[in-house]
Protein backbone atom coordinates (compact mmCIF):
# COMPACT_ATOMS: atom_id res chain seq x y z
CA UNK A 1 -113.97 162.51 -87.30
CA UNK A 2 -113.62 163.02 -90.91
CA UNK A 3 -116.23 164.61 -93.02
CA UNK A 4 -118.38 161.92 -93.87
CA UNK A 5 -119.08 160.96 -90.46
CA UNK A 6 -119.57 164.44 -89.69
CA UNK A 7 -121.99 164.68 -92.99
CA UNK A 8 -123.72 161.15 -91.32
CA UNK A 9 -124.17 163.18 -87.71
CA UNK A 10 -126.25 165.73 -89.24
CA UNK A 11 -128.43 163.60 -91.55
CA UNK A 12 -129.29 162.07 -88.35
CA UNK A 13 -129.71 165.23 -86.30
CA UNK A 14 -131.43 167.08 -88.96
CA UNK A 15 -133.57 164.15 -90.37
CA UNK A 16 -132.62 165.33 -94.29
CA UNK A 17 -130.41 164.59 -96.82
CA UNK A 18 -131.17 167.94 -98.47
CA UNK A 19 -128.19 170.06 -99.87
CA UNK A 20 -129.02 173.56 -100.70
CA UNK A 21 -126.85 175.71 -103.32
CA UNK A 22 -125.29 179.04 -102.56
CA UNK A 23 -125.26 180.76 -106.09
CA UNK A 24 -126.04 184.17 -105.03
CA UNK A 25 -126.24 185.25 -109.52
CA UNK A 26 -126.04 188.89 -108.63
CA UNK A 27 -128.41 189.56 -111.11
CA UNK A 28 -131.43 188.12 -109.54
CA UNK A 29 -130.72 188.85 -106.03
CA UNK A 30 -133.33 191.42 -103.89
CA UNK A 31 -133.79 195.20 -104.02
CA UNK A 32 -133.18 194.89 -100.26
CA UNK A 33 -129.93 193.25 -100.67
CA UNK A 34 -128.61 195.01 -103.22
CA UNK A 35 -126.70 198.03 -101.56
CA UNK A 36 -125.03 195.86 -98.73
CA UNK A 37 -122.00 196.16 -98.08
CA UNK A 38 -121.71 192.78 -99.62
CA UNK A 39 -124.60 191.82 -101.47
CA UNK A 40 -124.00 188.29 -101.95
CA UNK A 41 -123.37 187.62 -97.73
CA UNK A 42 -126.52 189.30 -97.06
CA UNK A 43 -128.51 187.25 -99.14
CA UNK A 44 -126.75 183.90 -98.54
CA UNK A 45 -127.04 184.84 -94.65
CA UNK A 46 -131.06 185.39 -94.95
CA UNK A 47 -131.04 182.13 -96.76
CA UNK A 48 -128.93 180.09 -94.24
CA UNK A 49 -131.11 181.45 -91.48
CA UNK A 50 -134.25 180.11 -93.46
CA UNK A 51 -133.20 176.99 -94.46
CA UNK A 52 -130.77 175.80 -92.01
CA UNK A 53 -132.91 173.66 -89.93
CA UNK A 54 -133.94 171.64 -93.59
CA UNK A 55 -129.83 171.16 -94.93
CA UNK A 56 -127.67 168.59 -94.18
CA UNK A 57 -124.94 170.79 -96.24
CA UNK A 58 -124.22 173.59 -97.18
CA UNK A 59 -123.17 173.92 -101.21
CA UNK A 60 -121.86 177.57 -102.62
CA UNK A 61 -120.67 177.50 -106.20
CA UNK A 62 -117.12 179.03 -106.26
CA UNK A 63 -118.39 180.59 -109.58
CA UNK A 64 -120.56 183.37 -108.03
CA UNK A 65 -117.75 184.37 -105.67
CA UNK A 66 -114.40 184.65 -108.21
CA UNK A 67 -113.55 188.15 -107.34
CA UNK A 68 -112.52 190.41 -103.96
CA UNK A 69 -115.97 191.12 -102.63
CA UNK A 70 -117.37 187.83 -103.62
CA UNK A 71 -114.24 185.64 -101.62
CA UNK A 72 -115.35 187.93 -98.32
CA UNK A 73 -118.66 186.91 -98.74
CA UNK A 74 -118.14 183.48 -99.39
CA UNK A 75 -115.71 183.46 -95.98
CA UNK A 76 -118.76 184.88 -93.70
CA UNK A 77 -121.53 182.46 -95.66
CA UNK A 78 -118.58 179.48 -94.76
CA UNK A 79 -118.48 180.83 -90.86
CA UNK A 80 -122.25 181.37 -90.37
CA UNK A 81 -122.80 178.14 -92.12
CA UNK A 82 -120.96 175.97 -89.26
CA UNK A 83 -122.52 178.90 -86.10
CA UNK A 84 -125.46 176.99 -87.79
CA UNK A 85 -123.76 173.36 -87.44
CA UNK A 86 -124.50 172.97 -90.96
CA UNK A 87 -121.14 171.67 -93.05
CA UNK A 88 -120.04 173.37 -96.40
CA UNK A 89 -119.06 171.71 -99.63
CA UNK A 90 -117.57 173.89 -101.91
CA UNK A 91 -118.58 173.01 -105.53
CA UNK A 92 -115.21 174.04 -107.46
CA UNK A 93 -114.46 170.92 -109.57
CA UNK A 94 -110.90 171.91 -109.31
CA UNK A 95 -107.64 169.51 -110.21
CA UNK A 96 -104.13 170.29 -111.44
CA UNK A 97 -100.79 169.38 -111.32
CA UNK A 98 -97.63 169.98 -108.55
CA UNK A 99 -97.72 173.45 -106.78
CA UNK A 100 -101.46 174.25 -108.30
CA UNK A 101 -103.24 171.81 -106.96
CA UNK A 102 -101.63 172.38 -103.62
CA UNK A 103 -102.87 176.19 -103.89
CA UNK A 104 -106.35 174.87 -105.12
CA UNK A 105 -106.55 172.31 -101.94
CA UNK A 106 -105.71 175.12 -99.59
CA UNK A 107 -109.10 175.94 -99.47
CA UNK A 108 -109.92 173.10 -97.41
CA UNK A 109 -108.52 175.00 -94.51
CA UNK A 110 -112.13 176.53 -94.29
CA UNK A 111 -114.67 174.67 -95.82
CA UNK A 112 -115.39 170.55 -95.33
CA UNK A 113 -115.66 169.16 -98.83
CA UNK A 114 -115.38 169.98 -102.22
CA UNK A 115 -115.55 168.95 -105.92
CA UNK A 116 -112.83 167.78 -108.01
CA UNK A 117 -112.41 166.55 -111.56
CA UNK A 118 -110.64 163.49 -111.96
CA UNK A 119 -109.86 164.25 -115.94
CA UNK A 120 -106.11 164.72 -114.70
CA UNK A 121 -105.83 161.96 -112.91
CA UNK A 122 -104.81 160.86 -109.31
CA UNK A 123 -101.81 162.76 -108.92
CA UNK A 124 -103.68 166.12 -110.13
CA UNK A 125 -106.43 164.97 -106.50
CA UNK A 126 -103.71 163.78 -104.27
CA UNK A 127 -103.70 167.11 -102.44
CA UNK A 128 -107.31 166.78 -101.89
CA UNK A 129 -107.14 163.19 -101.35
CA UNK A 130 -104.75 163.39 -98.83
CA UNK A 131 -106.51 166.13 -96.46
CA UNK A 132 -108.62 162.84 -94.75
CA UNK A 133 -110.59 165.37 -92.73
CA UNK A 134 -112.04 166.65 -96.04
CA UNK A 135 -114.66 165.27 -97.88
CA UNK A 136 -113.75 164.76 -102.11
CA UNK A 137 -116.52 164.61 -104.70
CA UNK A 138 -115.44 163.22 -107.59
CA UNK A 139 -117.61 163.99 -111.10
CA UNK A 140 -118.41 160.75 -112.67
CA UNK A 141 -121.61 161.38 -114.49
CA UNK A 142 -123.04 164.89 -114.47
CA UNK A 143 -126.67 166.24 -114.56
CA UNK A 144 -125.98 168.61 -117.97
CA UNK A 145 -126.60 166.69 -121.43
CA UNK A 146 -123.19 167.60 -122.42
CA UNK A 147 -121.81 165.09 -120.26
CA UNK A 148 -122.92 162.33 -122.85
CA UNK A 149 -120.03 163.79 -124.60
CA UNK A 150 -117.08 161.97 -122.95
CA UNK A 151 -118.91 160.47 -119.94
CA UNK A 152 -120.55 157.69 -121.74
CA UNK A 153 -117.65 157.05 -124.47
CA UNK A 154 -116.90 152.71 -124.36
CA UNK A 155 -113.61 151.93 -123.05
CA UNK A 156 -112.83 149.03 -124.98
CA UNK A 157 -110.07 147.89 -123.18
CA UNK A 158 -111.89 147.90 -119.64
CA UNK A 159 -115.18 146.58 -121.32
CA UNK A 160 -117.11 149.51 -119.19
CA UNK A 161 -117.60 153.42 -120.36
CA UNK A 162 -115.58 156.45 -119.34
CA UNK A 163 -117.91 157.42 -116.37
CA UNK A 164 -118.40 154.09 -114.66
CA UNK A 165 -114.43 153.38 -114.84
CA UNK A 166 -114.20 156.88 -113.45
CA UNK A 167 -116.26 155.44 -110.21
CA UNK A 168 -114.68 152.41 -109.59
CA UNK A 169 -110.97 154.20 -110.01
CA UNK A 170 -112.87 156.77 -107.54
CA UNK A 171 -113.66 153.58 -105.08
CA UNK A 172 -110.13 152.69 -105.38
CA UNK A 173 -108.70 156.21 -103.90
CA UNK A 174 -111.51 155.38 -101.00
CA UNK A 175 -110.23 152.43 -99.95
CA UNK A 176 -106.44 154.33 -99.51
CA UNK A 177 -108.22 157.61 -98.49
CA UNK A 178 -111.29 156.94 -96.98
CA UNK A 179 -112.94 160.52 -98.07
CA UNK A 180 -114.37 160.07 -101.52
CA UNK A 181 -117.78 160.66 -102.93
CA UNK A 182 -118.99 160.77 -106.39
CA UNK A 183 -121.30 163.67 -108.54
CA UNK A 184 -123.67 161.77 -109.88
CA UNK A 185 -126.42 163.81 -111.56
CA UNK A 186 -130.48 162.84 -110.62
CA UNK A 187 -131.36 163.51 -114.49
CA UNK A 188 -129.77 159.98 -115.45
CA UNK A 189 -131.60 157.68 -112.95
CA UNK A 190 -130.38 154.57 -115.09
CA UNK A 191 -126.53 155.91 -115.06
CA UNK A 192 -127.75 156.55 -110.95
CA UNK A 193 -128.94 153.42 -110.60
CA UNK A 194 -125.70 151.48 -112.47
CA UNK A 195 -123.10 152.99 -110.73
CA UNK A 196 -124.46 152.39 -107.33
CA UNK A 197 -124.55 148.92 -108.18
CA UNK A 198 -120.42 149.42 -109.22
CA UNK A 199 -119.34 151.10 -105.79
CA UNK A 200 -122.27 150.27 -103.20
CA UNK A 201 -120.06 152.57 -100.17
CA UNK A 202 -119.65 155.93 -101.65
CA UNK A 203 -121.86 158.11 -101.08
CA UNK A 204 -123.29 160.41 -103.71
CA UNK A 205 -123.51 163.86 -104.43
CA UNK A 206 -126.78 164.03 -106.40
CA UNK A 207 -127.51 167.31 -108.43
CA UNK A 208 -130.23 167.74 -111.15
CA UNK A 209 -133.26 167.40 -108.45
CA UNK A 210 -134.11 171.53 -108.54
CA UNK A 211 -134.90 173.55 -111.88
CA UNK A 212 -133.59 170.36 -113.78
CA UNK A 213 -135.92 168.04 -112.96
CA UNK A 214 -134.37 165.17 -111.89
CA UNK A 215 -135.54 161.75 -110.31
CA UNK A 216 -136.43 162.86 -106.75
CA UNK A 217 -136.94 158.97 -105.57
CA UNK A 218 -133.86 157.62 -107.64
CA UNK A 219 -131.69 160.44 -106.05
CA UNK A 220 -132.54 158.78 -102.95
CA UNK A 221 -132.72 155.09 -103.64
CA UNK A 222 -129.50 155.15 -105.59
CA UNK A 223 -127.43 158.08 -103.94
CA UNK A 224 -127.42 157.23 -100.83
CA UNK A 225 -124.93 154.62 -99.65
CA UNK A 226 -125.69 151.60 -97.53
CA UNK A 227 -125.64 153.65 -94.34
CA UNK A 228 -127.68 156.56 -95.97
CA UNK A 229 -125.15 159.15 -96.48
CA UNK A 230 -125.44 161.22 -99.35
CA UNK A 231 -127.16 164.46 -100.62
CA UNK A 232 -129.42 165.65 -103.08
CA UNK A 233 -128.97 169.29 -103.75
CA UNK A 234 -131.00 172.04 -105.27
CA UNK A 235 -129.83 175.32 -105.77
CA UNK A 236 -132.51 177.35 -107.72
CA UNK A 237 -134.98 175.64 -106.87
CA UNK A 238 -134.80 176.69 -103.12
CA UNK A 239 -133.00 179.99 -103.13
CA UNK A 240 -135.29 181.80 -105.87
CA UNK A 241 -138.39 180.26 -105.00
CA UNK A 242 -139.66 183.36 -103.79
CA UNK A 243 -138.02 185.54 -106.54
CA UNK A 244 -140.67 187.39 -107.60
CA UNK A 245 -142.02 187.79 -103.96
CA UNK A 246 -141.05 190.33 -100.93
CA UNK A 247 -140.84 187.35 -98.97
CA UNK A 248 -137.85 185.18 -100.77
CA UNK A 249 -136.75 184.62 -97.49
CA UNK A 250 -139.54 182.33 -96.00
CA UNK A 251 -140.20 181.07 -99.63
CA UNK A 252 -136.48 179.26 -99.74
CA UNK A 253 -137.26 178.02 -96.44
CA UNK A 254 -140.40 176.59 -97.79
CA UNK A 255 -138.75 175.04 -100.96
CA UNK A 256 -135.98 173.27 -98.90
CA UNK A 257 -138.72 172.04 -96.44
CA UNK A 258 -140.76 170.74 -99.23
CA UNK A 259 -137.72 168.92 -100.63
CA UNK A 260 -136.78 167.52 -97.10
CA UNK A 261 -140.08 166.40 -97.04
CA UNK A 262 -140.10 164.88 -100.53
CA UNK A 263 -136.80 163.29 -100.38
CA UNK A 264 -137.47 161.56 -96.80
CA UNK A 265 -140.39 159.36 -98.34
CA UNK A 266 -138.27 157.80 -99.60
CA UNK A 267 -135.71 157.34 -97.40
């Protein structure tokens, strides 16, 4: 089974299509976490044990773990993750050329999806492409208002802009690959809404739901694929919900339950 139809299984099992973010920001984690041996594990590991039962995946940043302490932490958040049965995307957004993007896909040996940029084309993804076990989200049309920069720029020649050519190319390396997904941010529902209409099978990862204050129902009526796989992830939203509170634990469990809850009426 590939990721995908793992990713289906526990939608199913878990009844959600939530995916919760693992950016432990060492600056707002807990007094109580703080002088761990590794600070960011021992929050991420009170947050998987609090939200597991609500997440259909699993979504650490690799941005919040770029240094010694921070790739042991991210190994023991990957390994409790699945004792929890819950898979792991790894949001890097990484692509390169030859020997890099080999070292770059290597990662895959641990976690069961990640995110890639597709600005260097499909040679830069083939060695994610290639690992069919893996899942590959592709960025097409991101959640941050900077993306109107080159995302919505009219390609004359194909008659379609940058970010809708980028899905269909994207559908193209899923019909060879059979792993691809697209980013698709929840803050441009009529974006959302278009390229579901361009590539009906992928499913979506949807960010922009959380602290950004995306479409919640769009999220779900357009990033989900015909067979309802797909995510909708909040990070902040859910793991500082409680930031202010000696209970942050039970409060990100609350916040990811809430969003379960939210997202499935409309499912």
């Amino acid at each position: 089974m590939g990721f995908f139809d793992d990713l289906a299984a526990r939608i199913d099992a878990a009844d959600t299509v939530v995916s919760v973010g693992l950016d432990p920001d060492t600056d707002r984690l807990p007094e109580e976490v703080r002088d761990a041996d590794l600070p960011r594990w021992a929050f991420n590991r009170r947050v998987i044990d609090a939200t597991h039962e609500h997440a259909a995946v699993f979504k650490p940043n690799a941005a919040f773990y770029e240094d010694s302490d921070g790739w042991r932490a991210l190994r023991e958040t990957v390994a409790y993750a699945h004792g929890k049965g819950v898979p792991v995307l790894l949001d890097a957004k990484r692509a390169d050329i030859g020997n890099t993007a080999r070292q770059y896909a290597e990662i895959l040996d641990y976690v069961d999806a990640i995110t890639v940029n597709p600005y260097l084309g499909e040679d830069a993804l083939q060695p994610f492409l290639s690992r069919e076990d893996a899942g590959v989200f592709v960025l097409c049309r991101t959640s941050n208002p900077g993306g109107m920069d080159f995302q919505h720029l009219e390609l004359a020649a194909y008659d379609r802009r940058l970010y809708e050519h980028v899905a269909e190319r994207a559908s193209g390396w899923n019909d060879e690959y059979g792993n691809v997904g697209l980013v698709v941010g929840a803050t441009a529902p009529e974006e959302l809404e278009a390229i579901r209409e361009r590539v009906p099978e992928l499913p979506f990862l949807v960010p922009g739901v959380g602290a950004q204050g995306g479409d919640a129902e769009a999220a779900v009526e357009y990033g989900l694929n015909s067979e309802g796989v797909g995510v909708v992830n909040s990070t902040r939203g859910i793991i500082f919900a409680g930031e202010e509170s000696p209970e942050w634990a039970s409060a990100a469990g609350d916040a990811a339950r809430r969003l379960k809850e939210r997202l499935n009426q409309f499912r």
